[in-house]
Protein backbone atom coordinates (compact mmCIF):
# COMPACT_ATOMS: atom_id res chain seq x y z
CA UNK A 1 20.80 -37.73 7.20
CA UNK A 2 19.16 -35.48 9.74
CA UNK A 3 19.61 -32.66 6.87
CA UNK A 4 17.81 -34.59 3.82
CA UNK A 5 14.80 -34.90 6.59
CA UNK A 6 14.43 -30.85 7.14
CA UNK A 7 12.50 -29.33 4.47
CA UNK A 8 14.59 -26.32 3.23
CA UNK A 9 12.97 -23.00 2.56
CA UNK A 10 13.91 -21.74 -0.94
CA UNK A 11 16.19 -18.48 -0.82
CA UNK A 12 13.98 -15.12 -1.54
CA UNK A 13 15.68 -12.18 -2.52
CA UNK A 14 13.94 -9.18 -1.75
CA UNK A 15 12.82 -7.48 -5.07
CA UNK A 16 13.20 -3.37 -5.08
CA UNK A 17 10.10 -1.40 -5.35
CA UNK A 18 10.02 -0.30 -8.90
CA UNK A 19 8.57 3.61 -7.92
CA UNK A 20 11.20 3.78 -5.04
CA UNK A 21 12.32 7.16 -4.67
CA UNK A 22 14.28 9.50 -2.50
CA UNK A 23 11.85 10.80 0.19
CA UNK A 24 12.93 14.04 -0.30
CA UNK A 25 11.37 14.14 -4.08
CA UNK A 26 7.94 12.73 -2.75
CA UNK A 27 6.34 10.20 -0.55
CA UNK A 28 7.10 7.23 -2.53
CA UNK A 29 9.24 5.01 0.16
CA UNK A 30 6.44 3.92 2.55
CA UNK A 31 2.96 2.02 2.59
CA UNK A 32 -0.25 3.73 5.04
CA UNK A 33 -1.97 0.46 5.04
CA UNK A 34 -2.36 -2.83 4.61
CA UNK A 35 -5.65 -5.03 3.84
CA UNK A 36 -4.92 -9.31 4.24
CA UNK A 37 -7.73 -11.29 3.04
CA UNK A 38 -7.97 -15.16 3.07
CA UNK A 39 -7.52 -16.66 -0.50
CA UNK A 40 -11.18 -18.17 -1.45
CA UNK A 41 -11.21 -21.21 -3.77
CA UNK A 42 -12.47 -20.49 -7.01
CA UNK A 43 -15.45 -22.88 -7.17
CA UNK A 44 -16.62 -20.90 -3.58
CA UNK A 45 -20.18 -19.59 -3.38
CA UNK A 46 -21.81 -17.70 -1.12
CA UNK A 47 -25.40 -16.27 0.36
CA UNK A 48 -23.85 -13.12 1.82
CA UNK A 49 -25.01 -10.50 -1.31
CA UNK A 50 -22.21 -8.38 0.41
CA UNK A 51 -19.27 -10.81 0.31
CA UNK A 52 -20.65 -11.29 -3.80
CA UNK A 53 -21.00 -7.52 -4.63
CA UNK A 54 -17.65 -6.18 -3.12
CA UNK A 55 -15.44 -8.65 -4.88
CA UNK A 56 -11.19 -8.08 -4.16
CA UNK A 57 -11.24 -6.59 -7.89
CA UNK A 58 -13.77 -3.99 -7.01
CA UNK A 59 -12.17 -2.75 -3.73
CA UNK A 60 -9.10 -2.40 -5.26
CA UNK A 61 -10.70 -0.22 -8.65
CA UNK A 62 -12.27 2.03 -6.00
CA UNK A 63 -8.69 2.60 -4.55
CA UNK A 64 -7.83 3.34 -7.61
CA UNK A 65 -10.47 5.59 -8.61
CA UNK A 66 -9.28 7.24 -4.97
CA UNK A 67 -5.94 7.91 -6.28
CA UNK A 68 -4.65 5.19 -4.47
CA UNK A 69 -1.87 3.26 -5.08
CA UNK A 70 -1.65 -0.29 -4.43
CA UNK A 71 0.30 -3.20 -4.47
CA UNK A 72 -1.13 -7.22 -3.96
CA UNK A 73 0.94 -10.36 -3.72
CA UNK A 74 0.09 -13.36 -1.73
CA UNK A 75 1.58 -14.83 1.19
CA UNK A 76 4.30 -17.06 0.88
CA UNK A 77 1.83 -20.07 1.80
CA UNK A 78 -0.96 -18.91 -0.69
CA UNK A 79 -3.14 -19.25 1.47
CA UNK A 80 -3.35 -14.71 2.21
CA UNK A 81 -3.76 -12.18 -0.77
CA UNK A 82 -1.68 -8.66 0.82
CA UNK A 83 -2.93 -5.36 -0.68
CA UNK A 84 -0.51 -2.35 0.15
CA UNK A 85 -2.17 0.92 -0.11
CA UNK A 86 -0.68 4.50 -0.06
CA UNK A 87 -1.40 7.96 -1.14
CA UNK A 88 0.31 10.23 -2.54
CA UNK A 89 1.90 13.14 -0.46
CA UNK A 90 -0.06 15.77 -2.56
CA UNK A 91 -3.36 13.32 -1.66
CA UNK A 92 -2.41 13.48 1.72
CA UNK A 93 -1.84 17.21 2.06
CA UNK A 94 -5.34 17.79 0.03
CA UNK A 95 -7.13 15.58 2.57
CA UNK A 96 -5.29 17.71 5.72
CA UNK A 97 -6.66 20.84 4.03
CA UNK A 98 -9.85 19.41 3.48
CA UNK A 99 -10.66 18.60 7.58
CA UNK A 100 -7.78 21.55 8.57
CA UNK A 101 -5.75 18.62 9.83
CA UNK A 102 -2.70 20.93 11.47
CA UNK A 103 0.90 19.70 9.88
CA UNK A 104 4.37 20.45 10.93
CA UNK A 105 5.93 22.77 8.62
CA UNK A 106 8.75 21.74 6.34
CA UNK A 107 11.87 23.90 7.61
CA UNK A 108 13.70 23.95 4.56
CA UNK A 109 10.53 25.01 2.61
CA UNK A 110 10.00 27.98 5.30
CA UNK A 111 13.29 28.84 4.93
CA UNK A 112 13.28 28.76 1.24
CA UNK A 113 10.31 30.92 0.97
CA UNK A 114 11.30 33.44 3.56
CA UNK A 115 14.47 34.09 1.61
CA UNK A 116 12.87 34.22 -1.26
CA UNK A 117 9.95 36.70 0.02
CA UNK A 118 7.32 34.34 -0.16
């Protein structure tokens, strides 16, 4: 009796990330951020011109006008929508360069260039 009264949780398998790679070919194993919003009802309305101009849809075009990827699901109680956001390690370097952020070299790439003469 006492298990008919517990509500079971259904069984979720975790689903692979389709662009998984080896981190050794590329930054493709990790997210750099996360954004959570609340889920609004669709017949919801508001004064705030802000809240009405940047709309989930636009944020997420910007990203990806950014070179951004992303990746939203909602919570498991709908009630959440979770946006995943990462660049690219080629972004990332780019950006470094761009405000002379200083990076730990890559050994094996040293290594490989100083036997190769580079």
């Amino acid at each position: 009796m006492a298990d008919e009264q517990i509500d079971r949780q259904p069984d979720y398998k975790l689903k692979p990330e389709p662009n998984f790679r080896d981190p050794d070919k590329g930054q493709n194993w990790s997210w750099d951020f996360v954004l959570v919003t609340s889920v609004r009802p669709e017949e919801f309305n508001t004064d705030n011109e802000t809240q009405r101009r940047y709309t989930m849809l636009r944020i997420v075009r910007a990203m990806h006008r950014a070179n951004l990827e992303t990746c939203q699901f909602k919570s498991q109680d709908w009630k959440k929508i979770i946006i995943k956001i990462r660049a690219s390690a080629k972004r990332l370097k780019e950006q470094a360069d761009k405000v002379d952020y200083v990076l730990k070299l890559d050994e094996k790439e040293v290594k490989k260039r100083f036997l190769d003469g580079l």
